[in-house]
C-alpha atoms as a PDB file:
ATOM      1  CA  UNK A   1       0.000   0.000   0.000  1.00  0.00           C
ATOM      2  CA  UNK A   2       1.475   3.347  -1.234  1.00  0.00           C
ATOM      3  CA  UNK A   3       0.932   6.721   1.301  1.00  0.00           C
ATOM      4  CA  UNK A   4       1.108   9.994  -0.254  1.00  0.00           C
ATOM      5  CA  UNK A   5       1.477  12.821   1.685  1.00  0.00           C
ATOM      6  CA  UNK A   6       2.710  16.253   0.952  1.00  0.00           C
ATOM      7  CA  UNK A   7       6.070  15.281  -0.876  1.00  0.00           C
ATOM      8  CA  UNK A   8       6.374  11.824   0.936  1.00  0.00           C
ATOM      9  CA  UNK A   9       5.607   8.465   0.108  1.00  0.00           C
ATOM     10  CA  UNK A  10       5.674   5.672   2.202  1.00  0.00           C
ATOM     11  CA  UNK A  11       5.541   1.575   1.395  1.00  0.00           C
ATOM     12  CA  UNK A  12       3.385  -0.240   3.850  1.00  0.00           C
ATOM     13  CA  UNK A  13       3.583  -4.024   3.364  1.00  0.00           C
ATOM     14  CA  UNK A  14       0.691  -5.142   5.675  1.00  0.00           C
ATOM     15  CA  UNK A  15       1.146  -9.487   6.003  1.00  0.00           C
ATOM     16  CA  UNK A  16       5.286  -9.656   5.879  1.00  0.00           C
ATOM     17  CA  UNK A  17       6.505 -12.942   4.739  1.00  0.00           C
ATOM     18  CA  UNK A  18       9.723 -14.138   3.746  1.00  0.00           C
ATOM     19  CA  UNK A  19       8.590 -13.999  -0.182  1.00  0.00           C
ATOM     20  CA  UNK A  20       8.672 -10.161   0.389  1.00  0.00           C
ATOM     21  CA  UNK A  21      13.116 -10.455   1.409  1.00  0.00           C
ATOM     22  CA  UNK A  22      15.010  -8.226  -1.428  1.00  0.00           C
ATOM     23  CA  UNK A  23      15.513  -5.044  -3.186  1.00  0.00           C
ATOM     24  CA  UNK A  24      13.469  -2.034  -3.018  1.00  0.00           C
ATOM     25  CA  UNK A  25      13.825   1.017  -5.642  1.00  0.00           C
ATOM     26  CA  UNK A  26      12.353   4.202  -5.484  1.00  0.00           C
ATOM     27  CA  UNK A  27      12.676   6.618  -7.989  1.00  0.00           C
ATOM     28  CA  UNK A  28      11.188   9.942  -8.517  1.00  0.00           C
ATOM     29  CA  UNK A  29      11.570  12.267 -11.466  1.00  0.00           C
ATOM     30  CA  UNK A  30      11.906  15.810 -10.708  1.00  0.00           C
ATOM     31  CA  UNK A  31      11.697  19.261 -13.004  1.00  0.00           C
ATOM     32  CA  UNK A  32      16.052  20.031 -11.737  1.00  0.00           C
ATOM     33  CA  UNK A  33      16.651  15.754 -12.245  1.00  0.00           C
ATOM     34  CA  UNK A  34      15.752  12.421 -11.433  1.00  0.00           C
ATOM     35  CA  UNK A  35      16.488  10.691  -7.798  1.00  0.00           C
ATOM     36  CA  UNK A  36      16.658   7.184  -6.299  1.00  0.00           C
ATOM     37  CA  UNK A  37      17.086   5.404  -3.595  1.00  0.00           C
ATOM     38  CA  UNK A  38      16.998   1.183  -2.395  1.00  0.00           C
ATOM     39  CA  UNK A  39      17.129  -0.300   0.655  1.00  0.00           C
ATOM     40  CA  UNK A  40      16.966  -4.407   1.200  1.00  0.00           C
ATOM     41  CA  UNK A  41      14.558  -5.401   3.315  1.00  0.00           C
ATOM     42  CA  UNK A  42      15.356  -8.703   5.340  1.00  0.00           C
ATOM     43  CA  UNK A  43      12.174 -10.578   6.664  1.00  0.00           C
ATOM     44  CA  UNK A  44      13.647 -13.105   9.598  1.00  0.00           C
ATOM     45  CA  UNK A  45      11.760 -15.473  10.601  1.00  0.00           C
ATOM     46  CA  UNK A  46      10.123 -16.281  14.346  1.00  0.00           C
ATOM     47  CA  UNK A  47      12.835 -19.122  15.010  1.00  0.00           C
ATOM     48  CA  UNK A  48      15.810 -16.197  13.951  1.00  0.00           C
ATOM     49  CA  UNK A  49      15.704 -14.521  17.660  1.00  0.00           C
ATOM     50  CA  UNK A  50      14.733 -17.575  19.236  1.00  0.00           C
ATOM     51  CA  UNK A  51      18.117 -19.206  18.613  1.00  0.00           C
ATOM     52  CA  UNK A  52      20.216 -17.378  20.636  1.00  0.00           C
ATOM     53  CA  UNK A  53      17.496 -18.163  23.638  1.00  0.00           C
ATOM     54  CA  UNK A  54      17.466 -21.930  22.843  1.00  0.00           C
ATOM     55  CA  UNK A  55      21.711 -21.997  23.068  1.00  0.00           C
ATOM     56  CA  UNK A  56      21.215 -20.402  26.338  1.00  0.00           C
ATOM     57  CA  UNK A  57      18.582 -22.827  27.363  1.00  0.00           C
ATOM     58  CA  UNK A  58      20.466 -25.846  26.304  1.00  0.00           C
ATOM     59  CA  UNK A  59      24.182 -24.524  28.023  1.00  0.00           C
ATOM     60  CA  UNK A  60      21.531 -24.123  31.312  1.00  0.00           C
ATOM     61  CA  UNK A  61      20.542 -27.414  31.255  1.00  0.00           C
ATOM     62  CA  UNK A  62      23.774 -29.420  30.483  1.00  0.00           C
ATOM     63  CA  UNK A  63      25.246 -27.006  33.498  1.00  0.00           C
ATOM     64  CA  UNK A  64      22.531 -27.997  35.537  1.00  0.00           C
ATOM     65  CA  UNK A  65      22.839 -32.221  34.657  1.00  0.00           C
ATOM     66  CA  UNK A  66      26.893 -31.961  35.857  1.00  0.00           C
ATOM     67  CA  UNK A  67      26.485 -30.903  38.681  1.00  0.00           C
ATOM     68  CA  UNK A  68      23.866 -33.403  39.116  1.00  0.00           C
ATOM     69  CA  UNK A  69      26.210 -36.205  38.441  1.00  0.00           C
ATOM     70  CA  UNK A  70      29.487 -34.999  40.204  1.00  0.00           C
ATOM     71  CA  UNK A  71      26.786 -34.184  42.987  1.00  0.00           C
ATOM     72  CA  UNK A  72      25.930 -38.068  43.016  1.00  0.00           C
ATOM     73  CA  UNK A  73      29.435 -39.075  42.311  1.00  0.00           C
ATOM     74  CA  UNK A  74      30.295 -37.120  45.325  1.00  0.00           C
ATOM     75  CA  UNK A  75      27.712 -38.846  47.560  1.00  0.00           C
ATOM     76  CA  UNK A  76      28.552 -42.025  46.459  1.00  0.00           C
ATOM     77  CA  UNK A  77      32.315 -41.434  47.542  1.00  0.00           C
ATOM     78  CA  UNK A  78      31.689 -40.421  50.188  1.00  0.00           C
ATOM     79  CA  UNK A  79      29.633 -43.143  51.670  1.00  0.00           C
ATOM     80  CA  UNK A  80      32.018 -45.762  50.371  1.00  0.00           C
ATOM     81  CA  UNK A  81      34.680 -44.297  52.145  1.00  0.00           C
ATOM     82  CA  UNK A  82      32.568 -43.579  55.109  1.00  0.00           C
ATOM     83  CA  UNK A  83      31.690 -47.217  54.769  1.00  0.00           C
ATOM     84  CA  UNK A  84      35.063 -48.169  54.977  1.00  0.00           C
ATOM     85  CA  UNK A  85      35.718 -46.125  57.854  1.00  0.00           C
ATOM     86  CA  UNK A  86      33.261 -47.715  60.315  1.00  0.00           C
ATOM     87  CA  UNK A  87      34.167 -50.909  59.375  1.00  0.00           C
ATOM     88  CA  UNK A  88      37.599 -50.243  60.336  1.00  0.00           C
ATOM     89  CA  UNK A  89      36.416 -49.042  63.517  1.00  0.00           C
ATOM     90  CA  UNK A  90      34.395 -51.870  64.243  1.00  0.00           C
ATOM     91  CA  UNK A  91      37.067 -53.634  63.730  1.00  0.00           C
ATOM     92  CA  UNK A  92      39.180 -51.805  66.128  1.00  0.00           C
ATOM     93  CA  UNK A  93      36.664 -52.290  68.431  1.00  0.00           C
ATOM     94  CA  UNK A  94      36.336 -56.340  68.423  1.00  0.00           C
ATOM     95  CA  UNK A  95      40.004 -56.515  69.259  1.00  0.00           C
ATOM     96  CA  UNK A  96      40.600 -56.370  73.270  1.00  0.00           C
ATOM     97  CA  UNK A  97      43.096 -54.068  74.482  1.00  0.00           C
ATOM     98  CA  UNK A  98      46.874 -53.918  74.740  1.00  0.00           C
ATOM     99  CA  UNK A  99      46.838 -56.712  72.081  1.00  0.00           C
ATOM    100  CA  UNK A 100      47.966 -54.639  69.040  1.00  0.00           C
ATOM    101  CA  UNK A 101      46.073 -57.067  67.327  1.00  0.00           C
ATOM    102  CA  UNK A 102      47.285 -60.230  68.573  1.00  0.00           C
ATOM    103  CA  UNK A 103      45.304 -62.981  69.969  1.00  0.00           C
ATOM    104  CA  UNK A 104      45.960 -64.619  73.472  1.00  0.00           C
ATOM    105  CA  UNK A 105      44.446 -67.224  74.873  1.00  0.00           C
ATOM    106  CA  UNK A 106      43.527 -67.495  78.524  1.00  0.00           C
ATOM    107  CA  UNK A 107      43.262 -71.381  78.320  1.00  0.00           C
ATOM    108  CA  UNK A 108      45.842 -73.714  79.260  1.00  0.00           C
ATOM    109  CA  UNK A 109      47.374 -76.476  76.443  1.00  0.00           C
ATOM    110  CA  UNK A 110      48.138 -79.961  78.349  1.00  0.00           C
ATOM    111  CA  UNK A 111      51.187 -81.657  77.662  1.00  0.00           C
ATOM    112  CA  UNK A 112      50.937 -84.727  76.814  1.00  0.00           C
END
Protein backbone atom coordinates (compact mmCIF):
# COMPACT_ATOMS: atom_id res chain seq x y z
CA UNK A 1 0.00 0.00 0.00
CA UNK A 2 1.47 3.35 -1.23
CA UNK A 3 0.93 6.72 1.30
CA UNK A 4 1.11 9.99 -0.25
CA UNK A 5 1.48 12.82 1.69
CA UNK A 6 2.71 16.25 0.95
CA UNK A 7 6.07 15.28 -0.88
CA UNK A 8 6.37 11.82 0.94
CA UNK A 9 5.61 8.47 0.11
CA UNK A 10 5.67 5.67 2.20
CA UNK A 11 5.54 1.57 1.40
CA UNK A 12 3.38 -0.24 3.85
CA UNK A 13 3.58 -4.02 3.36
CA UNK A 14 0.69 -5.14 5.68
CA UNK A 15 1.15 -9.49 6.00
CA UNK A 16 5.29 -9.66 5.88
CA UNK A 17 6.50 -12.94 4.74
CA UNK A 18 9.72 -14.14 3.75
CA UNK A 19 8.59 -14.00 -0.18
CA UNK A 20 8.67 -10.16 0.39
CA UNK A 21 13.12 -10.46 1.41
CA UNK A 22 15.01 -8.23 -1.43
CA UNK A 23 15.51 -5.04 -3.19
CA UNK A 24 13.47 -2.03 -3.02
CA UNK A 25 13.83 1.02 -5.64
CA UNK A 26 12.35 4.20 -5.48
CA UNK A 27 12.68 6.62 -7.99
CA UNK A 28 11.19 9.94 -8.52
CA UNK A 29 11.57 12.27 -11.47
CA UNK A 30 11.91 15.81 -10.71
CA UNK A 31 11.70 19.26 -13.00
CA UNK A 32 16.05 20.03 -11.74
CA UNK A 33 16.65 15.75 -12.24
CA UNK A 34 15.75 12.42 -11.43
CA UNK A 35 16.49 10.69 -7.80
CA UNK A 36 16.66 7.18 -6.30
CA UNK A 37 17.09 5.40 -3.60
CA UNK A 38 17.00 1.18 -2.39
CA UNK A 39 17.13 -0.30 0.65
CA UNK A 40 16.97 -4.41 1.20
CA UNK A 41 14.56 -5.40 3.32
CA UNK A 42 15.36 -8.70 5.34
CA UNK A 43 12.17 -10.58 6.66
CA UNK A 44 13.65 -13.11 9.60
CA UNK A 45 11.76 -15.47 10.60
CA UNK A 46 10.12 -16.28 14.35
CA UNK A 47 12.84 -19.12 15.01
CA UNK A 48 15.81 -16.20 13.95
CA UNK A 49 15.70 -14.52 17.66
CA UNK A 50 14.73 -17.58 19.24
CA UNK A 51 18.12 -19.21 18.61
CA UNK A 52 20.22 -17.38 20.64
CA UNK A 53 17.50 -18.16 23.64
CA UNK A 54 17.47 -21.93 22.84
CA UNK A 55 21.71 -22.00 23.07
CA UNK A 56 21.22 -20.40 26.34
CA UNK A 57 18.58 -22.83 27.36
CA UNK A 58 20.47 -25.85 26.30
CA UNK A 59 24.18 -24.52 28.02
CA UNK A 60 21.53 -24.12 31.31
CA UNK A 61 20.54 -27.41 31.25
CA UNK A 62 23.77 -29.42 30.48
CA UNK A 63 25.25 -27.01 33.50
CA UNK A 64 22.53 -28.00 35.54
CA UNK A 65 22.84 -32.22 34.66
CA UNK A 66 26.89 -31.96 35.86
CA UNK A 67 26.48 -30.90 38.68
CA UNK A 68 23.87 -33.40 39.12
CA UNK A 69 26.21 -36.21 38.44
CA UNK A 70 29.49 -35.00 40.20
CA UNK A 71 26.79 -34.18 42.99
CA UNK A 72 25.93 -38.07 43.02
CA UNK A 73 29.43 -39.07 42.31
CA UNK A 74 30.30 -37.12 45.32
CA UNK A 75 27.71 -38.85 47.56
CA UNK A 76 28.55 -42.02 46.46
CA UNK A 77 32.31 -41.43 47.54
CA UNK A 78 31.69 -40.42 50.19
CA UNK A 79 29.63 -43.14 51.67
CA UNK A 80 32.02 -45.76 50.37
CA UNK A 81 34.68 -44.30 52.15
CA UNK A 82 32.57 -43.58 55.11
CA UNK A 83 31.69 -47.22 54.77
CA UNK A 84 35.06 -48.17 54.98
CA UNK A 85 35.72 -46.13 57.85
CA UNK A 86 33.26 -47.71 60.32
CA UNK A 87 34.17 -50.91 59.38
CA UNK A 88 37.60 -50.24 60.34
CA UNK A 89 36.42 -49.04 63.52
CA UNK A 90 34.39 -51.87 64.24
CA UNK A 91 37.07 -53.63 63.73
CA UNK A 92 39.18 -51.81 66.13
CA UNK A 93 36.66 -52.29 68.43
CA UNK A 94 36.34 -56.34 68.42
CA UNK A 95 40.00 -56.51 69.26
CA UNK A 96 40.60 -56.37 73.27
CA UNK A 97 43.10 -54.07 74.48
CA UNK A 98 46.87 -53.92 74.74
CA UNK A 99 46.84 -56.71 72.08
CA UNK A 100 47.97 -54.64 69.04
CA UNK A 101 46.07 -57.07 67.33
CA UNK A 102 47.29 -60.23 68.57
CA UNK A 103 45.30 -62.98 69.97
CA UNK A 104 45.96 -64.62 73.47
CA UNK A 105 44.45 -67.22 74.87
CA UNK A 106 43.53 -67.49 78.52
CA UNK A 107 43.26 -71.38 78.32
CA UNK A 108 45.84 -73.71 79.26
CA UNK A 109 47.37 -76.48 76.44
CA UNK A 110 48.14 -79.96 78.35
CA UNK A 111 51.19 -81.66 77.66
CA UNK A 112 50.94 -84.73 76.81
Amino acid sequence: MFVNEKYETVLNIKSLTEEDNGIYVCSADFQVGKSSGEVNLKVLSYMVPLKPFLIIVAEVIVLVALILLYEVYSKKKQKTSDDDDKEAEQAESLKPEGTNGMEESSARQRKV
